[in-house]
N, C-alpha and C. Protein backbone atom coordinates (compact mmCIF):
# COMPACT_ATOMS: atom_id res chain seq x y z
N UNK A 1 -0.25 57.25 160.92
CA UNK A 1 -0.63 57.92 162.14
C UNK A 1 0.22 57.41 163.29
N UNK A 2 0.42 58.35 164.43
CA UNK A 2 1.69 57.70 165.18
C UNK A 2 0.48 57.39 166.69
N UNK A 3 1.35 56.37 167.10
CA UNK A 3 0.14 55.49 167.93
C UNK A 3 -0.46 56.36 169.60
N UNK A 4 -1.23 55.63 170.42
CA UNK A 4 -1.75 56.20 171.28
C UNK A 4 -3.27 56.51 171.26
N UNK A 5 -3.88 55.99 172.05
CA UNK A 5 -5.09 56.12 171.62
C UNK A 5 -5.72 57.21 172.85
N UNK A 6 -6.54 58.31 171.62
CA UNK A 6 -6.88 59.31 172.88
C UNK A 6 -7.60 58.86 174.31
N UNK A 7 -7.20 59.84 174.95
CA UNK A 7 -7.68 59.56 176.38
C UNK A 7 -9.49 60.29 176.28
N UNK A 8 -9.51 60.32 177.32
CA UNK A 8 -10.88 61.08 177.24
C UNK A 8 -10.57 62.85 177.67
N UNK A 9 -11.43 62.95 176.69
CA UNK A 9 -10.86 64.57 176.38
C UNK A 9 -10.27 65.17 175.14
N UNK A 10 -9.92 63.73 174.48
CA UNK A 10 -9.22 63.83 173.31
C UNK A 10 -7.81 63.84 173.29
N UNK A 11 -7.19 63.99 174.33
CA UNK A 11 -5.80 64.57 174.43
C UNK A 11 -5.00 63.26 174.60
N UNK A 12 -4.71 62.55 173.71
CA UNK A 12 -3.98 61.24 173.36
C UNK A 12 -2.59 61.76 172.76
N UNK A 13 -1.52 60.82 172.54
CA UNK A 13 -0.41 61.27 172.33
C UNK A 13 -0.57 61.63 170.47
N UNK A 14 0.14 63.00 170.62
CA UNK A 14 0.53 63.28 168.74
C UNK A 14 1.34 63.24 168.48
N UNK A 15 1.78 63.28 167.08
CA UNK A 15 3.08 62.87 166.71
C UNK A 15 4.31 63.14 167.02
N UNK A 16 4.62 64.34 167.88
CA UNK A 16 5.68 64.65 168.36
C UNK A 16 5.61 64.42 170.13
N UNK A 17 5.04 63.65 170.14
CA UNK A 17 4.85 62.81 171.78
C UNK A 17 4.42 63.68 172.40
N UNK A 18 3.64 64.78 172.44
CA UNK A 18 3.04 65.85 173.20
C UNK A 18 1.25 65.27 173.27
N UNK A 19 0.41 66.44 174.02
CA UNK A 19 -0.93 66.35 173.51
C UNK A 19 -1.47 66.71 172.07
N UNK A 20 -2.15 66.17 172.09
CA UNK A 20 -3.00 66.37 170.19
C UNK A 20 -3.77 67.60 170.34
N UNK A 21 -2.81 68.74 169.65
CA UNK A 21 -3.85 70.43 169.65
C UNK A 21 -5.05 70.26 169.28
N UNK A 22 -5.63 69.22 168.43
CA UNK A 22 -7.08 68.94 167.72
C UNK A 22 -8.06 68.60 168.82
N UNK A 23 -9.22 69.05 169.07
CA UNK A 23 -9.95 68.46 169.91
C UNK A 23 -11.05 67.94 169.26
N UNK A 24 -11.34 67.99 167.73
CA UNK A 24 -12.45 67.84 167.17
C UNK A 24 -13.04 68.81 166.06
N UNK A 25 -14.25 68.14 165.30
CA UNK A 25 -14.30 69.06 164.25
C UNK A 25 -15.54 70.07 165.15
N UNK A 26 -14.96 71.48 164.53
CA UNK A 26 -15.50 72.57 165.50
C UNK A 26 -16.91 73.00 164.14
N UNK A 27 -16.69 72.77 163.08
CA UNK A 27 -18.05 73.09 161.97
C UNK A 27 -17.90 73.28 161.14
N UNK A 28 -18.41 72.70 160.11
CA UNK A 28 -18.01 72.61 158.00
C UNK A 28 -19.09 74.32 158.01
N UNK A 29 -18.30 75.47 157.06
CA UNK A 29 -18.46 76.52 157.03
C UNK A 29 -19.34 76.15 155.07
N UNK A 30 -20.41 76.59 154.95
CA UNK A 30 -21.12 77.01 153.77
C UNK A 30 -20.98 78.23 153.10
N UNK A 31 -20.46 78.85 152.16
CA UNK A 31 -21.07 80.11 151.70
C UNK A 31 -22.64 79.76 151.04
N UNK A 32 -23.39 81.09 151.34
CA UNK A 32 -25.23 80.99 151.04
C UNK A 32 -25.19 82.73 150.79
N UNK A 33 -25.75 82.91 149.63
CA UNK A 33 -26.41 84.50 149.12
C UNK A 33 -27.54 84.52 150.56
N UNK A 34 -28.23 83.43 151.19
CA UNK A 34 -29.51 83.90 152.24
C UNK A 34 -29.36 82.76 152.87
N UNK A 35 -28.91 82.77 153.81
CA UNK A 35 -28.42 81.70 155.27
C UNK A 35 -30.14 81.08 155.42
N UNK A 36 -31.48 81.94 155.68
CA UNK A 36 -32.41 81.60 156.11
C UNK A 36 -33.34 80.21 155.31
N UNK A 37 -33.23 80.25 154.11
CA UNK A 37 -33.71 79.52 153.10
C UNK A 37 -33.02 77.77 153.53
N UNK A 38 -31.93 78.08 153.58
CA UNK A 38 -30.87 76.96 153.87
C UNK A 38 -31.04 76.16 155.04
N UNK A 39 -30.81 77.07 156.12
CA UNK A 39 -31.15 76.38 157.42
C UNK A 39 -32.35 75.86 157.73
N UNK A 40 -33.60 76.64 157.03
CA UNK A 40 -35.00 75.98 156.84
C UNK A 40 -34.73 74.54 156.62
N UNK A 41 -34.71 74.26 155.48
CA UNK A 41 -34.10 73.04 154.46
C UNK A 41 -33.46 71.80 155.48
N UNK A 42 -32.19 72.07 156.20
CA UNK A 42 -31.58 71.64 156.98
C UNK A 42 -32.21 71.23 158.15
N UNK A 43 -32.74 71.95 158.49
CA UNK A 43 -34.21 71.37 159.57
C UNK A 43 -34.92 70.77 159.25
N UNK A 44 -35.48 71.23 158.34
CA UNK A 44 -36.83 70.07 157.83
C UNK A 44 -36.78 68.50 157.33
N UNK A 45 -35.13 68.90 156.48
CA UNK A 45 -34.91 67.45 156.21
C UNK A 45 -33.78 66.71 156.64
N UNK A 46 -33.06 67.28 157.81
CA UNK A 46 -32.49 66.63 158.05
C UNK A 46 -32.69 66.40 159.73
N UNK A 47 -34.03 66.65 160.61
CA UNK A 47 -34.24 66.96 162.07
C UNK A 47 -32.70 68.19 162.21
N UNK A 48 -32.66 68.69 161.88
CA UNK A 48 -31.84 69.88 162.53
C UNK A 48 -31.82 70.58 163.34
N UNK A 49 -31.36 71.53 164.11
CA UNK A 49 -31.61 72.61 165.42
C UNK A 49 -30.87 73.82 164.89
N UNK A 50 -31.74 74.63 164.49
CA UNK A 50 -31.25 76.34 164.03
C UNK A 50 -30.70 76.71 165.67
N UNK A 51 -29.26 77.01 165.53
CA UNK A 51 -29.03 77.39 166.95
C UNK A 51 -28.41 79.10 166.46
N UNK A 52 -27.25 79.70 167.16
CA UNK A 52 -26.90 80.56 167.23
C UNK A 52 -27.10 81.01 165.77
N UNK A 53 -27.19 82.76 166.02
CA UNK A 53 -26.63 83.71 164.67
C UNK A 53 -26.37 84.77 165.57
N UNK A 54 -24.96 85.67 164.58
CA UNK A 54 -24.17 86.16 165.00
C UNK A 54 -24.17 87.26 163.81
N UNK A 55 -23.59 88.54 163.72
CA UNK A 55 -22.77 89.33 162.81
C UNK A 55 -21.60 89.72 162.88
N UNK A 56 -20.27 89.22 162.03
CA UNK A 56 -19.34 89.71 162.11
C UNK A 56 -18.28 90.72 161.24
N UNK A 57 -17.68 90.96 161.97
CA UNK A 57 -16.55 91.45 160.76
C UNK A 57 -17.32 92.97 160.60
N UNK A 58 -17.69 93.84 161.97
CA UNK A 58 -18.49 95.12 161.75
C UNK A 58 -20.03 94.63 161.00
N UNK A 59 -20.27 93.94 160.91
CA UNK A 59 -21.83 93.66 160.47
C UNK A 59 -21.51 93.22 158.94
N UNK A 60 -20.74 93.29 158.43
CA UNK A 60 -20.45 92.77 157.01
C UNK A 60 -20.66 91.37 156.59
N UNK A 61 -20.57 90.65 157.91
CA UNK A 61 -21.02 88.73 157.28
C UNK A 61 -21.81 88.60 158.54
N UNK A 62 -23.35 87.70 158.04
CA UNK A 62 -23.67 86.80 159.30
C UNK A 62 -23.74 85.71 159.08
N UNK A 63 -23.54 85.04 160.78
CA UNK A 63 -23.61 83.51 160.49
C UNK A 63 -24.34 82.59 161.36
N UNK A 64 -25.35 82.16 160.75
CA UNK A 64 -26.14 81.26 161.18
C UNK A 64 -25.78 79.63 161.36
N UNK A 65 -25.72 78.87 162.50
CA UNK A 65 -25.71 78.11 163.12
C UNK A 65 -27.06 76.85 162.84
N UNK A 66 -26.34 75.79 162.43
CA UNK A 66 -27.64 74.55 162.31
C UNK A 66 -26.84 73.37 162.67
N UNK A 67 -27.10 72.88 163.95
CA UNK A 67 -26.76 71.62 164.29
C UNK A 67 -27.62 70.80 163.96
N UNK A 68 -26.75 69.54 163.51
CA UNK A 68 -27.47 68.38 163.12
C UNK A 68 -26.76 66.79 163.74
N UNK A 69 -27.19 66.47 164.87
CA UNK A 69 -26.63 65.66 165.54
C UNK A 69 -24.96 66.47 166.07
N UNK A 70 -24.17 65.28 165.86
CA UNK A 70 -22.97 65.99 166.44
C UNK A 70 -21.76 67.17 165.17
N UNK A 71 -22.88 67.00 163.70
CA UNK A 71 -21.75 67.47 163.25
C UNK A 71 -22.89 69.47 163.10
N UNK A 72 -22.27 70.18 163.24
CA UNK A 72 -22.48 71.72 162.94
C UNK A 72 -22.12 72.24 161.86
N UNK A 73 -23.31 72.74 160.97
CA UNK A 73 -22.60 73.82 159.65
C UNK A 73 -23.04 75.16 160.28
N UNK A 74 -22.22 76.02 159.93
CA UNK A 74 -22.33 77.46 159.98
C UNK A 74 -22.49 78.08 158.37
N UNK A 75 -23.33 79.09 157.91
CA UNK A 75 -23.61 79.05 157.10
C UNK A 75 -23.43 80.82 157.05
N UNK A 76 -22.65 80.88 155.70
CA UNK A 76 -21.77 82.28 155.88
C UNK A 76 -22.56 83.08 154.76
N UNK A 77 -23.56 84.30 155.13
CA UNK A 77 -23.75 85.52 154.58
C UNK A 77 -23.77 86.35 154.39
N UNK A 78 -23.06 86.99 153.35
CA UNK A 78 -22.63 87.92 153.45
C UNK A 78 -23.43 89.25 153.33
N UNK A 79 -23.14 90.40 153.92
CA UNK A 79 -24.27 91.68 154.30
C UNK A 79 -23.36 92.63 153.19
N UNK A 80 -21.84 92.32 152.80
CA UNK A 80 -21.07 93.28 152.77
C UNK A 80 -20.57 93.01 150.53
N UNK A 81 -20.89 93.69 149.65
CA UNK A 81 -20.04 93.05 148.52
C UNK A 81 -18.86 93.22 148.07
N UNK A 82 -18.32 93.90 149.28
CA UNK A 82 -16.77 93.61 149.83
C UNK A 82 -16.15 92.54 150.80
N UNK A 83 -17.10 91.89 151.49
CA UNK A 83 -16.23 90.82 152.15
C UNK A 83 -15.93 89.47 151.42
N UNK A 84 -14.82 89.03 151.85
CA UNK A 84 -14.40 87.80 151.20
C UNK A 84 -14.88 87.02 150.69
N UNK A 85 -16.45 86.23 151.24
CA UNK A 85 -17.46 85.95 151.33
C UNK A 85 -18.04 86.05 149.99
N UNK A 86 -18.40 87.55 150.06
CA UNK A 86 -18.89 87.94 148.77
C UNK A 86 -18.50 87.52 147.27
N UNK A 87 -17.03 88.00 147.85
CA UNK A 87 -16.11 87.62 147.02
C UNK A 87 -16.26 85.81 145.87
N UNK A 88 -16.05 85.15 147.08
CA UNK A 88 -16.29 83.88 146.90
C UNK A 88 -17.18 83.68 145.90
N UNK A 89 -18.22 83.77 147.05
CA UNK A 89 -19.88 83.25 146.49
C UNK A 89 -19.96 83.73 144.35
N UNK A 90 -19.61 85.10 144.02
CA UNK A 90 -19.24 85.67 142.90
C UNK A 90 -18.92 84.60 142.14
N UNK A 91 -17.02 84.56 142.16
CA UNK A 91 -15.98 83.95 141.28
C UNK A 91 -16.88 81.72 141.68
N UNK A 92 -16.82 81.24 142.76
CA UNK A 92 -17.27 80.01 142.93
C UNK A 92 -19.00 79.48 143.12
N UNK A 93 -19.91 80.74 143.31
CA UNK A 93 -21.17 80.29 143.77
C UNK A 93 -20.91 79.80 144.90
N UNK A 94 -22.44 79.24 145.86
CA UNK A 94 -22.29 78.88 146.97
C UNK A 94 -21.82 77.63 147.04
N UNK A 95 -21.30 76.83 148.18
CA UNK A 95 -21.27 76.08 148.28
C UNK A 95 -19.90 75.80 149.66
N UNK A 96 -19.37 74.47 149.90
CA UNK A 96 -18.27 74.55 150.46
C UNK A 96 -17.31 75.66 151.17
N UNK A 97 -17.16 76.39 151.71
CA UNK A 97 -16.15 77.15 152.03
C UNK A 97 -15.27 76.79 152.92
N UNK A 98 -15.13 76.72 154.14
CA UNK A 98 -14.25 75.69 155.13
C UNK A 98 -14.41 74.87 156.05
N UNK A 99 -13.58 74.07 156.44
CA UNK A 99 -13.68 73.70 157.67
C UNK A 99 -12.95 73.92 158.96
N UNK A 100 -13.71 73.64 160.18
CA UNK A 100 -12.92 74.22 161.09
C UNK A 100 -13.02 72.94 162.53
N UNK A 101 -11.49 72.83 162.86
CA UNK A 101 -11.13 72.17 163.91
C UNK A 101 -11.31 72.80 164.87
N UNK A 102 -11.83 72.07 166.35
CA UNK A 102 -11.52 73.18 167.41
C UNK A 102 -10.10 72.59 167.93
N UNK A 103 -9.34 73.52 168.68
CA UNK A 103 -8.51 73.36 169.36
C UNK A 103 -8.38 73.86 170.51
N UNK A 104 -7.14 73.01 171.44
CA UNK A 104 -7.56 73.59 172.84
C UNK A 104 -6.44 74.84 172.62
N UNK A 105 -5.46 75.37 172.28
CA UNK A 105 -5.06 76.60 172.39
C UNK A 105 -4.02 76.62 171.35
N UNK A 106 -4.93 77.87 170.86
CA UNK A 106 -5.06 78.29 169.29
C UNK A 106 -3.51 78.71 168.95
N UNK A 107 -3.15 79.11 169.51
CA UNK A 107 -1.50 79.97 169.51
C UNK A 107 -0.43 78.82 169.20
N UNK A 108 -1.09 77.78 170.33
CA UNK A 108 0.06 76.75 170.13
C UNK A 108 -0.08 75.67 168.84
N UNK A 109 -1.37 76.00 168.74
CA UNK A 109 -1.81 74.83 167.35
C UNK A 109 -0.86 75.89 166.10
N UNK A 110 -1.23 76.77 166.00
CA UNK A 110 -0.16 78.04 164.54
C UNK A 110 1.35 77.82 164.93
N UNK A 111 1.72 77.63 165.91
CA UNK A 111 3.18 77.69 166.05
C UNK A 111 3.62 76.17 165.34
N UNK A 112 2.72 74.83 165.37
CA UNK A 112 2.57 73.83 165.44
C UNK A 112 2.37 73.83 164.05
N UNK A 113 1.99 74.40 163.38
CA UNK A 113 1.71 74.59 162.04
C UNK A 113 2.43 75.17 161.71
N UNK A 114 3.22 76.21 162.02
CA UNK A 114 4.21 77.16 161.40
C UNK A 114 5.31 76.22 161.20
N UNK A 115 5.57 75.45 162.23
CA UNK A 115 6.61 74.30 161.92
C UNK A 115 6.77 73.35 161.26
N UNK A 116 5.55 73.02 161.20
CA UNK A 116 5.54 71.61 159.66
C UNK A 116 5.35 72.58 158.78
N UNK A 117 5.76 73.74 158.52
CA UNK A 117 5.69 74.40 157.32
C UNK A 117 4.36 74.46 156.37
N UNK A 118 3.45 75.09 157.21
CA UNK A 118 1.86 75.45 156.68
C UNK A 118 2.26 76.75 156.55
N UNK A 119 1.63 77.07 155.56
CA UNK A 119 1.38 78.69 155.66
C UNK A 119 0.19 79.54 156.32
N UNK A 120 0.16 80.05 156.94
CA UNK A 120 -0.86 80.47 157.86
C UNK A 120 -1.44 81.71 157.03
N UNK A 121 -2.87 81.75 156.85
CA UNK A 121 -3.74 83.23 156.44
C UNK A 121 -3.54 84.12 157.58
N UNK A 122 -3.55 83.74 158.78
CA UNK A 122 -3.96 84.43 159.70
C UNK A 122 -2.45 83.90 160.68
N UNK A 123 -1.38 85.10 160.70
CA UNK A 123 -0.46 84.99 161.36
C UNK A 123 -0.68 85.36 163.03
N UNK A 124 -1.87 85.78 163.36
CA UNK A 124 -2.68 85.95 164.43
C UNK A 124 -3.52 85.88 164.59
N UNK A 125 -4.54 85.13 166.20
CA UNK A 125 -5.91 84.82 166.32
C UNK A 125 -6.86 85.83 165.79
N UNK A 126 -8.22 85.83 165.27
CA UNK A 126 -8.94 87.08 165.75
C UNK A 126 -10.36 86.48 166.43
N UNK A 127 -11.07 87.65 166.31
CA UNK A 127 -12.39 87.13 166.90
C UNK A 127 -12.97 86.39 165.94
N UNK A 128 -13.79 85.08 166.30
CA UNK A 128 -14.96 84.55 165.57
C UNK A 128 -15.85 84.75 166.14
N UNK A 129 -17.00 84.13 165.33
CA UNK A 129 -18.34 83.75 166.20
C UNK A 129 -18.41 82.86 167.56
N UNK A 130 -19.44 83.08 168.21
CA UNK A 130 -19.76 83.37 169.70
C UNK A 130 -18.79 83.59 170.89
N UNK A 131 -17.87 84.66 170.90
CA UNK A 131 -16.48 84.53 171.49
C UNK A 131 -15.25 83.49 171.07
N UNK A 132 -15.25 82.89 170.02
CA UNK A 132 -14.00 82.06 169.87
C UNK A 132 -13.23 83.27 169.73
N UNK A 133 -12.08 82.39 169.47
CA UNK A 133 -10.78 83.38 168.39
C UNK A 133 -10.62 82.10 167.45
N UNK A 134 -10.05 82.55 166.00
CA UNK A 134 -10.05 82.20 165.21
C UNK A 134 -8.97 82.42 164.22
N UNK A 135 -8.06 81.61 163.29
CA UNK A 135 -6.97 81.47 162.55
C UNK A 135 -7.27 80.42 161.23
N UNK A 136 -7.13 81.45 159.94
CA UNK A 136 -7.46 79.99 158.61
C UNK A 136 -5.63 79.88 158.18
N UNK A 137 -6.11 78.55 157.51
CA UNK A 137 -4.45 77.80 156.66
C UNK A 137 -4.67 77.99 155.72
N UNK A 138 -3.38 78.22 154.88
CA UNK A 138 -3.92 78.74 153.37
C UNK A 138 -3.91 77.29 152.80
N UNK A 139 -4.94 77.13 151.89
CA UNK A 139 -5.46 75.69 151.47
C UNK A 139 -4.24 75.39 150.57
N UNK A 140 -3.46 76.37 150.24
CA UNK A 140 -2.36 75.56 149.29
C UNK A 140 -1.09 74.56 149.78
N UNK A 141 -1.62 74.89 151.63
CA UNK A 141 -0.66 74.08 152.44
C UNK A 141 -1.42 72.93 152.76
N UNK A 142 -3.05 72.97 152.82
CA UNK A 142 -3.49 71.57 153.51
C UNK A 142 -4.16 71.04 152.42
N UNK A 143 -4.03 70.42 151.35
CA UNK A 143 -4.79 69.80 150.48
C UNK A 143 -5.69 70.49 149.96
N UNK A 144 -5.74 71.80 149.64
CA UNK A 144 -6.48 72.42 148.92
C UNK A 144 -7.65 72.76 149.59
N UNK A 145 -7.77 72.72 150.63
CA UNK A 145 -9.21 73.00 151.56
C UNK A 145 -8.49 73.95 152.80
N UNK A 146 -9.65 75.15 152.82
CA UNK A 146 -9.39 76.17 153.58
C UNK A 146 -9.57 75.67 154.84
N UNK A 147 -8.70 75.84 156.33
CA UNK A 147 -8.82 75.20 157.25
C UNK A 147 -9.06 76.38 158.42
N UNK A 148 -10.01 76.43 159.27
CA UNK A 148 -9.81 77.01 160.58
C UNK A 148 -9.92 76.57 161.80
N UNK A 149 -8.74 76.85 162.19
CA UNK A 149 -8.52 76.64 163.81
C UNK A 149 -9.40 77.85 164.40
N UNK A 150 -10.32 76.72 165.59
CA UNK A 150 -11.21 77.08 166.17
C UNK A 150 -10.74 77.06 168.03
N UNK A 151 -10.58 78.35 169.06
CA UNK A 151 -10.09 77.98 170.40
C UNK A 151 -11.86 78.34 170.33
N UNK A 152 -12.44 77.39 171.53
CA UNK A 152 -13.85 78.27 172.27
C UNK A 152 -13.35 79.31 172.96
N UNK A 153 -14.63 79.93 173.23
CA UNK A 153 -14.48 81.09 174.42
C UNK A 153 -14.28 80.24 175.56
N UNK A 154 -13.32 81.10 176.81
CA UNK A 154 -13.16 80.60 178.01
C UNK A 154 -14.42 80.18 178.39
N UNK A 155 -15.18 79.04 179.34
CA UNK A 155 -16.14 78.55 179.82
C UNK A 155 -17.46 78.09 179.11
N UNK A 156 -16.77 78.30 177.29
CA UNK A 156 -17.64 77.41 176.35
C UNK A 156 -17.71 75.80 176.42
N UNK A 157 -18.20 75.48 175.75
CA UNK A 157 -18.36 73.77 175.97
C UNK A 157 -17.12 73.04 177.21
C-alpha cells in the first residue's frame, strides 16, 4: 500500500499521489428469492434497522435495505425471471452477489480503472438505488468478486 494516512473525509494520498476515489464500503449486495424473510432475520438477530426499499430496473428487481451498525446489506429481489438477478439466484442459489464501494466521483473512479486495466461491465454510470449512479467490474478483473462503484446522490450523506 503506498503511504499517507487519510485525512478526514477519507481523501488521503493514493497511489498515484492524487486523492483516494474510494470513500468507503457503500454495501455487501445479497441475492434472496424474498428480501422480506431475510431482513426479518437480520433484525432480530443481529439489532438491525430495515431502512430503505426501492424498485429498479422498470420494476424488475427490488431492493431492500438493512443496516446493521456501520456495515449495510442490500438485499436483491428479483420481480423479473429475466433479470440478471434471476438469473443468478437459478445457476448459483442465493447468496453473495456484490460488493459495492462508494466513491466520490464515479466517472473518475472507471477512468481510474480503465487504466490499471480492469474491465468494466458498465462502460457508463447508470441509475441505482436511492438516486446514486452506479458502475460493476467484471470480477474476472478484481479477484473474482463482482465490484460496484457507488457515487451518492448530490446532497446524500
Amino acid at each position: 500500500m503506498s503511504g499517507g494516512a487519510p485525512t478526514e473525509g477519507g481523501s488521503g494520498s493514493g497511489a498515484a499521489g492524487g486523492p483516494r476515489p474510494v470513500r468507503g464500503l457503500s454495501h455487501i449486495a445479497i441475492a434472496v428469492r424474498e428480501a422480506d424473510p431475510f431482513a426479518t432475520l437480520l433484525v432480530s438477530a443481529f439489532g438491525g434497522e430495515r431502512g430503505e426499499e426501492e424498485l429498479l430496473d422498470g420494476g424488475a428487481l427490488r431492493v431492500v435495505f438493512v443496516h446493521l451498525g456501520p456495515v449495510t446489506f442490500e438485499l436483491l429481489e428479483p420481480r423479473s425471471p429475466d433479470h440478471a438477478v434471476a438469473r443468478f439466484l437459478e445457476t448459483r442459489g442465493p447468496g453473495f452477489h456484490h460488493v459495492s464501494l462508494e466513491v466520490a466521483d464515479l466517472r473518475d473512479a472507471l477512468e481510474r480503472c480503465r487504466s490499471a486495466g480492469i474491465k468494466l461491465v458498465d462502460e457508463d454510470p447508470r441509475r441505482g438505488a436511492n438516486g446514486s449512479r452506479v458502475a460493476f467490474l467484471h470480477p474476472k478483473s478484481v479477484g473474482g468478486v463482482l465490484v460496484e462503484l457507488s457515487e451518492a446522490a448530490k446532497g446524500a450523506k
